[in-house]
Protein backbone atom coordinates (compact mmCIF):
# COMPACT_ATOMS: atom_id res chain seq x y z
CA UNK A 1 69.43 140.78 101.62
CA UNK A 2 71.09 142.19 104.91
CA UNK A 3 68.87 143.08 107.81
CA UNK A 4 66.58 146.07 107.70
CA UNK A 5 65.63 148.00 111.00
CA UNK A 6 62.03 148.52 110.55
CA UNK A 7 61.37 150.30 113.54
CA UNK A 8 63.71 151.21 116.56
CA UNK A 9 64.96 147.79 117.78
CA UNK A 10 62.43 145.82 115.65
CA UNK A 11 64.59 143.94 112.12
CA UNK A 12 63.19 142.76 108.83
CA UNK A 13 65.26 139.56 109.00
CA UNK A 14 63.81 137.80 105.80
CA UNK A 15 64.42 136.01 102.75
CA UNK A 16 63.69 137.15 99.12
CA UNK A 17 63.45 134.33 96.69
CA UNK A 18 63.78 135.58 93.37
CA UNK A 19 63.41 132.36 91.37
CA UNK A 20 60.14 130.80 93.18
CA UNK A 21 57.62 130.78 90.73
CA UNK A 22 55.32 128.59 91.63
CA UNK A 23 53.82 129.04 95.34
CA UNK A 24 52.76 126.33 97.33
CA UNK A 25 52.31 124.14 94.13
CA UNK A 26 49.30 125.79 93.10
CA UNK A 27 49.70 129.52 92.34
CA UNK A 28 51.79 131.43 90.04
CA UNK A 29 54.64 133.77 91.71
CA UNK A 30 55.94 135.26 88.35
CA UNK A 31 57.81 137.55 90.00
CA UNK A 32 59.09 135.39 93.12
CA UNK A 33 58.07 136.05 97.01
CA UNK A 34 59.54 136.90 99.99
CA UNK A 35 59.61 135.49 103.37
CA UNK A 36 59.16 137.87 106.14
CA UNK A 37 60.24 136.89 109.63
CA UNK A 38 61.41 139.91 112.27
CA UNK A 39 63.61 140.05 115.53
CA UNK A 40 62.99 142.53 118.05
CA UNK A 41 65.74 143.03 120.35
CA UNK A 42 64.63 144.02 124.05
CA UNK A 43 65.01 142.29 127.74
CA UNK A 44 63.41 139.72 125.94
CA UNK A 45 64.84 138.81 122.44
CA UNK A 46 61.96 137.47 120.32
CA UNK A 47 62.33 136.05 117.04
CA UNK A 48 58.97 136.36 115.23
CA UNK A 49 58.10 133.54 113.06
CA UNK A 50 61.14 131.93 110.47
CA UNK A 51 61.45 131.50 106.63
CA UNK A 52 61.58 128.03 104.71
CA UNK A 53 64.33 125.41 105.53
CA UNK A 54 66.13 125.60 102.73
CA UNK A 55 66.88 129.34 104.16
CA UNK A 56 68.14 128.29 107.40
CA UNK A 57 71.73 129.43 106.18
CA UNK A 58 70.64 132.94 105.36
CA UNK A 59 68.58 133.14 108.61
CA UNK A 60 71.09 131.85 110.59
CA UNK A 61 73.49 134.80 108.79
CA UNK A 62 70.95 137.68 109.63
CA UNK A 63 70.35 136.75 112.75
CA UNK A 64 74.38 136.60 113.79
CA UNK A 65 74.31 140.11 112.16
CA UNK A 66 71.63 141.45 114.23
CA UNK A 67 71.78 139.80 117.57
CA UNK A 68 75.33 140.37 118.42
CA UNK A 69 76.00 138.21 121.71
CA UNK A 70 73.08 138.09 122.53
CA UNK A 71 70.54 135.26 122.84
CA UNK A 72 66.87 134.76 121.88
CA UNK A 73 64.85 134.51 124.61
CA UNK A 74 61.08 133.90 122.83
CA UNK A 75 60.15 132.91 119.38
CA UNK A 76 56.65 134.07 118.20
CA UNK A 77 54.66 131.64 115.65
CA UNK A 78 52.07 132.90 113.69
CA UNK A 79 51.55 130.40 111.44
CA UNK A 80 52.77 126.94 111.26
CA UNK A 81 53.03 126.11 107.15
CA UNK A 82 56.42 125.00 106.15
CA UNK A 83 56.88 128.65 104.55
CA UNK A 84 56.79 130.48 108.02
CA UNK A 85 58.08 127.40 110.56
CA UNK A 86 60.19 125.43 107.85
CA UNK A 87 63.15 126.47 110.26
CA UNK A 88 61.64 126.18 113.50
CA UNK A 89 63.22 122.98 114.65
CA UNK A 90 66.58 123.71 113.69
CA UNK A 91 66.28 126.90 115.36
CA UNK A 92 65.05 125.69 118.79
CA UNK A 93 67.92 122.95 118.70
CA UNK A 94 70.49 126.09 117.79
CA UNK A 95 69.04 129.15 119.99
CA UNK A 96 67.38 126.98 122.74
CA UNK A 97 64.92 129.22 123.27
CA UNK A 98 63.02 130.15 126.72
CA UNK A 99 59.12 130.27 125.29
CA UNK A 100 57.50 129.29 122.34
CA UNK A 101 54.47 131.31 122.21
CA UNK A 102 51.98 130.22 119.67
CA UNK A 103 47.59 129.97 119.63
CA UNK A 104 45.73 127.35 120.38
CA UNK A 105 45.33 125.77 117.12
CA UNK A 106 49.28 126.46 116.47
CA UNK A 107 50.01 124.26 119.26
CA UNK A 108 48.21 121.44 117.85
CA UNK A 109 49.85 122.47 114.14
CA UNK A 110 53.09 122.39 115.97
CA UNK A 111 52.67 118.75 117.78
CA UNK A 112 51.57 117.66 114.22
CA UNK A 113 54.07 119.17 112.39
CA UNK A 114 57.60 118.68 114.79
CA UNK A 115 56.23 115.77 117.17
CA UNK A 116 58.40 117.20 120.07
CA UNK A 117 58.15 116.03 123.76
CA UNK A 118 60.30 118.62 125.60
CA UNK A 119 59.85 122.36 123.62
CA UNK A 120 58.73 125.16 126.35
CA UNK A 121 55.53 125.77 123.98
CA UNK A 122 52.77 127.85 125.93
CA UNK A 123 49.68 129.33 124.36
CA UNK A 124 48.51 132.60 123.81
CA UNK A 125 45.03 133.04 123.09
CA UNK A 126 43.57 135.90 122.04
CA UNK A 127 43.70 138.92 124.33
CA UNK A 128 47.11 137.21 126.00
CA UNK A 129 49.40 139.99 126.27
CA UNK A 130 52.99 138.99 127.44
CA UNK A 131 56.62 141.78 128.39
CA UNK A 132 59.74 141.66 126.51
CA UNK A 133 61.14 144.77 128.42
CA UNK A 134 60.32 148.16 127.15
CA UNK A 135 57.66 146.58 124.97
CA UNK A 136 54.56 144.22 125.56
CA UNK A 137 53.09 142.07 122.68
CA UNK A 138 49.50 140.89 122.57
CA UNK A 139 47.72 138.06 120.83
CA UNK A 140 44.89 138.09 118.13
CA UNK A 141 43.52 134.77 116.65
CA UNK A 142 43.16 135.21 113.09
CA UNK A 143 41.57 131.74 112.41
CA UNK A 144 41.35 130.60 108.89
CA UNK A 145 43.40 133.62 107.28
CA UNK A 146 44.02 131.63 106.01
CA UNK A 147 44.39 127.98 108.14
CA UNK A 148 43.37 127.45 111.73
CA UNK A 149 46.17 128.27 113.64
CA UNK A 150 46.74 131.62 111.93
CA UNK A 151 47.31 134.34 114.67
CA UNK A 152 48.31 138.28 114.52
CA UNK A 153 50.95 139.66 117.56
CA UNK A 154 50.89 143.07 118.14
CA UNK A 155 53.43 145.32 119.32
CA UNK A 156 51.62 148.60 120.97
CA UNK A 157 54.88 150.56 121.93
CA UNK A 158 55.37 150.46 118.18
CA UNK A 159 52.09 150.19 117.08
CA UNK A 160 53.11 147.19 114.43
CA UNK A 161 51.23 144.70 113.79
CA UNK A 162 52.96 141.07 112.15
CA UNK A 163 50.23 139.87 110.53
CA UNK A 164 51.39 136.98 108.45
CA UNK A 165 49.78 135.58 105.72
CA UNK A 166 47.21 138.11 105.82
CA UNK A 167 48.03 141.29 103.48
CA UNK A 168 50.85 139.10 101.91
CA UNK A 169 52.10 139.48 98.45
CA UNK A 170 54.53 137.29 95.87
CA UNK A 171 56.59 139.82 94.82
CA UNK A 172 60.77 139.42 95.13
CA UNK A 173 61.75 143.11 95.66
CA UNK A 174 65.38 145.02 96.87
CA UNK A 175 62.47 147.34 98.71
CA UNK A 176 60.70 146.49 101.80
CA UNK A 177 58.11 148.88 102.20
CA UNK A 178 55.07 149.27 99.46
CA UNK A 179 55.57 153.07 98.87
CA UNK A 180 58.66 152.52 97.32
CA UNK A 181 57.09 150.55 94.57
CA UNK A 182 54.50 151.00 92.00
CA UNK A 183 51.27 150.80 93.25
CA UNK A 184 49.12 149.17 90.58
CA UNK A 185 51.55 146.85 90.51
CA UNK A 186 51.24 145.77 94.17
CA UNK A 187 47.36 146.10 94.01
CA UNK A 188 47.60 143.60 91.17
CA UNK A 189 49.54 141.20 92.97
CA UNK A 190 48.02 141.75 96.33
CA UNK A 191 44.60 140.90 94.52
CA UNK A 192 45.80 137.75 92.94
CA UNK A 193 47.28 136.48 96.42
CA UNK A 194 43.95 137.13 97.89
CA UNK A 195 42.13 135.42 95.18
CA UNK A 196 44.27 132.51 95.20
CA UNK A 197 44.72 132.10 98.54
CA UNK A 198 41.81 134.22 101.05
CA UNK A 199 38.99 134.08 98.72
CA UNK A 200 37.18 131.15 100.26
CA UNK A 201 37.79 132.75 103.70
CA UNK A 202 36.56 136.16 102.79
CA UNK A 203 33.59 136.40 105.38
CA UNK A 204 35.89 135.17 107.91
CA UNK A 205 38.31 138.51 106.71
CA UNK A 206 35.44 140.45 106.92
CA UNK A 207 34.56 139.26 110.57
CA UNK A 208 38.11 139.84 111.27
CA UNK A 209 38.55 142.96 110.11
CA UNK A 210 35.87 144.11 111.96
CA UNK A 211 36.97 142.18 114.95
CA UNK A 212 40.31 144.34 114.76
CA UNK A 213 38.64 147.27 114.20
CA UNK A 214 36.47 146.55 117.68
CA UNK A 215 39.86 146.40 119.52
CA UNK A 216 41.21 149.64 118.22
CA UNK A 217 44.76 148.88 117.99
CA UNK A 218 46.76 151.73 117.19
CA UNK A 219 48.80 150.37 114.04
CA UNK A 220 51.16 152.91 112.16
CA UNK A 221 52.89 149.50 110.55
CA UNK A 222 51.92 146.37 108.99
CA UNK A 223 54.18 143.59 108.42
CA UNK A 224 52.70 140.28 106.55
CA UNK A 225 54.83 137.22 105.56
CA UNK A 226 55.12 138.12 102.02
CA UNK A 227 56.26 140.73 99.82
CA UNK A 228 56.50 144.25 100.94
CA UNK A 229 55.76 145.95 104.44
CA UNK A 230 53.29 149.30 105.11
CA UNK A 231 53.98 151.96 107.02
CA UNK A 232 52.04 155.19 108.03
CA UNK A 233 48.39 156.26 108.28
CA UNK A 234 47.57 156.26 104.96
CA UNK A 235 49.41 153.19 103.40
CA UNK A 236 47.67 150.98 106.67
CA UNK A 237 44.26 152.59 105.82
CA UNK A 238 44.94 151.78 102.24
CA UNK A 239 45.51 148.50 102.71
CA UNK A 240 42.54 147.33 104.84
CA UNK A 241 40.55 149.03 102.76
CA UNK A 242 41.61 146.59 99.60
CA UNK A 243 41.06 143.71 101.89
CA UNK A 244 37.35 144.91 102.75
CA UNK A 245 36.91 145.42 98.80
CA UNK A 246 38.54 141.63 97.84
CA UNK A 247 36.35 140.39 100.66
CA UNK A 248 33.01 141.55 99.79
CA UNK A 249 33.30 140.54 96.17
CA UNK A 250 31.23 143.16 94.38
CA UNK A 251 31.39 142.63 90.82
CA UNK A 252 32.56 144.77 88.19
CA UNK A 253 31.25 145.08 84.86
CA UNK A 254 33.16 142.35 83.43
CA UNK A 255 32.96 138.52 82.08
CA UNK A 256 35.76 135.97 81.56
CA UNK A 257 35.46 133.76 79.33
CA UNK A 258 37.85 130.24 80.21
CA UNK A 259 38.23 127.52 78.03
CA UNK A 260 40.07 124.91 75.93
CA UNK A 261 39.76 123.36 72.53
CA UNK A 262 40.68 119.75 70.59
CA UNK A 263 40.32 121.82 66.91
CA UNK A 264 39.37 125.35 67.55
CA UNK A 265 35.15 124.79 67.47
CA UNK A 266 34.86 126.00 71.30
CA UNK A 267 37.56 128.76 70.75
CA UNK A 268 35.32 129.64 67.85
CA UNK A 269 32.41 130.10 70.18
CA UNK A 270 33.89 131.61 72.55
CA UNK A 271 35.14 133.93 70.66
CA UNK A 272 31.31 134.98 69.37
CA UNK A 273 30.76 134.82 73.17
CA UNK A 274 33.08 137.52 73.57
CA UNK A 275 32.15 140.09 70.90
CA UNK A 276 28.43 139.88 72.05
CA UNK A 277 29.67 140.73 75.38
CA UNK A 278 31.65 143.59 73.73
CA UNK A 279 28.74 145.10 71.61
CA UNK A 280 27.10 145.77 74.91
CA UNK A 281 30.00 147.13 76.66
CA UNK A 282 31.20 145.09 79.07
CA UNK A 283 34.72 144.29 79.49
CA UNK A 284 35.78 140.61 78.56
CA UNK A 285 38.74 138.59 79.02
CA UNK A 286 39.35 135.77 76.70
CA UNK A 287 41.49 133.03 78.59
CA UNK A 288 42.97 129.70 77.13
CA UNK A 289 43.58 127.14 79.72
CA UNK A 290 46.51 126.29 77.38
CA UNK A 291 48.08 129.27 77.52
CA UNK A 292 47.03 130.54 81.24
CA UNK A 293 47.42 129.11 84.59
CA UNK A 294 44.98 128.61 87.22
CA UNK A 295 45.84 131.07 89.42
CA UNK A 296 46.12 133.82 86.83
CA UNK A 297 42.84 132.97 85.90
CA UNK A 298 41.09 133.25 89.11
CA UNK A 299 42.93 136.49 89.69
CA UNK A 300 40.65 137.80 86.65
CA UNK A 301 37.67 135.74 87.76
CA UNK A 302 37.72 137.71 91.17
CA UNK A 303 35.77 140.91 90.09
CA UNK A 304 34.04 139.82 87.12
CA UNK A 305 30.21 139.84 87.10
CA UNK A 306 30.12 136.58 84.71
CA UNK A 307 32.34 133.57 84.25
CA UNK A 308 31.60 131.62 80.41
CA UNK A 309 33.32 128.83 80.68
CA UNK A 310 34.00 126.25 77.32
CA UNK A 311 35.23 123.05 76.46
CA UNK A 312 34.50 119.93 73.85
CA UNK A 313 33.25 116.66 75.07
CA UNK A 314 35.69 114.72 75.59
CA UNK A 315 35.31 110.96 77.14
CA UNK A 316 31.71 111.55 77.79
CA UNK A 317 33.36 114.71 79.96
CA UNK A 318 35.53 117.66 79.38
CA UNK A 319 39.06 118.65 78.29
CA UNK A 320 41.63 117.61 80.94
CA UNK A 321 42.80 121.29 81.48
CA UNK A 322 39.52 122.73 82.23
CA UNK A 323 38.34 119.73 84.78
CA UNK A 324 41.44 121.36 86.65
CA UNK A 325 40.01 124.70 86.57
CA UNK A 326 36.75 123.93 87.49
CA UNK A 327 38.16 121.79 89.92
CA UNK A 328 40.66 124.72 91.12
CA UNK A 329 37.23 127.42 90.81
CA UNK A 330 35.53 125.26 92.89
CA UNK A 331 37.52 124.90 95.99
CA UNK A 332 38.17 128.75 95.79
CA UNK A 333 34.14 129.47 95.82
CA UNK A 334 34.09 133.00 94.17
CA UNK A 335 30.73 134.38 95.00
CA UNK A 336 28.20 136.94 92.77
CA UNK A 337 28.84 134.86 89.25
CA UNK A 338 26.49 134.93 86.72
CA UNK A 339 27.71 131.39 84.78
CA UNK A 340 27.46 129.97 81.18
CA UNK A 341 28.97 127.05 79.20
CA UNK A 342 29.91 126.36 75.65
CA UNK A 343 30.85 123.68 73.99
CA UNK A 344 31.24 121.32 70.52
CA UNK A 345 31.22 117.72 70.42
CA UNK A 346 31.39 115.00 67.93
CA UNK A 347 28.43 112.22 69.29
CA UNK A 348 28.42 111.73 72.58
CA UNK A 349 27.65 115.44 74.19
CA UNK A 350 28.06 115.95 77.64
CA UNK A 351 30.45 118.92 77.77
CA UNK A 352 27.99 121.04 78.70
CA UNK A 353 25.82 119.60 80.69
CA UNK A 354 28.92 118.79 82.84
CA UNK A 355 30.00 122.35 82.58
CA UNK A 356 26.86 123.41 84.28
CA UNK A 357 27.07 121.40 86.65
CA UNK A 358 30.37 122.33 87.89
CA UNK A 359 28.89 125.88 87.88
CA UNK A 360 25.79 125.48 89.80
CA UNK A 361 28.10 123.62 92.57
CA UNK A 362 29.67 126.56 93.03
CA UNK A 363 26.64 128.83 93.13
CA UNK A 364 26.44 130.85 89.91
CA UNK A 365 23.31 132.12 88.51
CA UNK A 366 23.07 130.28 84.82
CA UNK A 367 22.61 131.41 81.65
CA UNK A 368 20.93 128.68 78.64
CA UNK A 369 24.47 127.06 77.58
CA UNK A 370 25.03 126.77 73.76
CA UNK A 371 26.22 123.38 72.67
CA UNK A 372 27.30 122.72 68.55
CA UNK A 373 27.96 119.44 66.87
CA UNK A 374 31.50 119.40 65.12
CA UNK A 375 32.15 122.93 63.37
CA UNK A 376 29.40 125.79 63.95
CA UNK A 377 28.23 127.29 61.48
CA UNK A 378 27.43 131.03 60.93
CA UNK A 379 23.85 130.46 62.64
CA UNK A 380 25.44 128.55 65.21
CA UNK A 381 27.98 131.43 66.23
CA UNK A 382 25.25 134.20 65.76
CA UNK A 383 23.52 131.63 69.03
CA UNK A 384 26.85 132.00 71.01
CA UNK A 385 26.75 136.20 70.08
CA UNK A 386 22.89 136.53 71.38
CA UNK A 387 24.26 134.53 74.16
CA UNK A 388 26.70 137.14 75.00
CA UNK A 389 24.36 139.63 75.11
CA UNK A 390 21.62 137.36 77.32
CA UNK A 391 24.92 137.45 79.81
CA UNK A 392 25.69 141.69 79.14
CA UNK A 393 21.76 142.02 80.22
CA UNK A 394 22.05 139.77 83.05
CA UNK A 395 25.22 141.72 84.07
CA UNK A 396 23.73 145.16 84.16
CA UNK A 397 20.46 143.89 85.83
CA UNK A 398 22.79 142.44 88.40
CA UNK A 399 25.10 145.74 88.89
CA UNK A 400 21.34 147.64 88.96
């Protein structure tokens, strides 16, 4: 995609990758990503953060198309992961750059990362405010939005604000700017970066967010590293509004039910599970780790009130697939869960007693797991039906 003037002298310089689909090796980008990166031409050329390595062609075209004959004075990094600074190497050897202004951490990051001994690195931490010209940019840490060197530059002449990572999507679109596309759509996907990505960070959003609110920048225009851009009063309050909602977590009136089966006993179950669940009117999703990934299944998990999760015994343990997603559930800590297990077993047992485990780990409330021996029987799905509706009271006690 060709350059995109943003704002007067401020580009959309990016990349969109139409055939990632999997994002950082762990989430699902179904409909590919973007990388953001922006030049802002002034006294003071800056080039704000770069795009993955194996871009450095098309950067290296957009930037010839935008910059003319001139130079780059500055480069901005926000963020060192290989996504934002894949390129940042081969564009210091290339542009030569005056200052490389990153924070704190990012100067560590950047040691780590490109072991150089002669770059003209200097720190900005927050409240640093430095002049390209006409325009000034200042500094906000953003720690742990999500890794420790994550930092937000703000432009007040133009009252943007590159925030990186933060208010990202993975979404590969001909459009730059989210009110030219549908907006369930980009709630959807917004929410599943956030709960793939943010969630275990959301009180540090929510102390950010009100940390930003504190300084009362004047931002008309928000520009993260992913996916689409937002622009004017309403699409800016919009979207820090969402961010405030994925952050605090509330619950909906809603279970998910995750699991896998050997021969279709815990799919049975689960299955009762869900139509208990039903008959009191809550909303249920019925997930198969064999047919669902990870991430798509944390995107659900998000706003759900309870999370039943299922598996056989298998090695005195669980199915492969669903150590993975408790694994993956883990790391990710959603908070406000009621939990259950389920499970069938042949001798040994242990499903789900391991089940509950992983589930009090991560901090969910538990309901009495049901456990059957080979193929349950009528009474024993009737158990897993009154145990749906144990987990439909438990849900409306906990919405009040």
């Amino acid at each position: 995609m060709k350059p995109v003037e943003i704002k007067d002298g401020i580009f959309w310089i990016g990349v969109v990758d139409w055939n990632c689909r999997n994002f950082h090796g762990y989430s699902r980008a179904p409909m590919g990503t973007t990388y953001n990166n922006f030049l802002i031409m002034d006294e003071k050329v800056t080039l704000i953060d770069t795009v993955p390595k194996e871009f450095w062609g098309t950067l290296k075209c957009n930037l010839a198309q935008t910059l003319g004959d001139k130079k780059i004075d500055y480069f901005v990094i926000n963020h060192l992961e290989p996504d934002h600074a894949g390129c940042l190497a081969l564009a210091v050897e290339k542009y030569r750059p005056e200052k490389i202004f990153t924070s704190p951490m990012g100067e560590k990051s950047m040691k780590a990362h490109f072991h150089y001994t002669d770059w003209p690195v200097e720190v900005v931490p927050t409240g640093t405010e430095i002049s390209l010209g006409e325009r000034t940019l200042q500094f906000v840490e953003t720690r742990m939005l999500h890794w420790p060197d994550a930092m937000l530059t703000y432009c007040p002449q133009a009252k943007v604000a590159f925030t990186n990572d933060a208010f990202g999507q993975n979404w590969a679109t001909s459009e730059r700017w989210a009110d030219e596309v549908d907006r369930h759509t980009l709630e959807e996907l917004m929410k599943s970066y956030f709960a793939n990505i943010l969630l275990p960070y959301s009180p540090v959003v929510l102390k950010t967010l009100k940390a930003l609110g504190e300084m009362n920048l004047d931002i008309e225009t928000i520009c993260p590293d992913h996916g689409l851009m937002f622009r004017g009063a309403d699409d800016v309050k919009w979207v820090l509004d969402k961010y405030v909602e994925f952050a605090e977590q509330k619950p909906k009136n809603k279970a998910v039910i995750v699991y896998d089966t050997m021969w279709h006993s815990t799919e049975k179950m689960a299955q009762a599970v869900a139509t208990g669940l039903v008959d009191e009117g809550v909303s249920v999703r019925l997930m198969s780790m064999k047919h669902n990934h990870h991430s798509d299944v944390m995107t659900e998990i998000h706003d759900a009130a309870a999370v039943i999760v299922g598996s056989p015994t298998h090695n005195n343990g669980i199915l492969p697939m669903m150590a993975d997603m408790m694994t993956y559930m883990k790391g990710l800590r959603p908070q406000n869960k009621i939990g259950a297990a389920i499970g069938s077993f042949g001798w040994s047992g242990e499903c789900v007693k391991v089940l509950n485990k992983w589930l009090e780990d991560i901090g969910m409330e538990n309901i009495d797991p049901v456990k059957v021996k080979h193929v349950p029987t009528h009474e024993n799905l009737n158990q897993c039906y009154e145990q749906g509706k144990a987990i439909a009271v438990a849900i409306k006690e906990k919405l009040g």
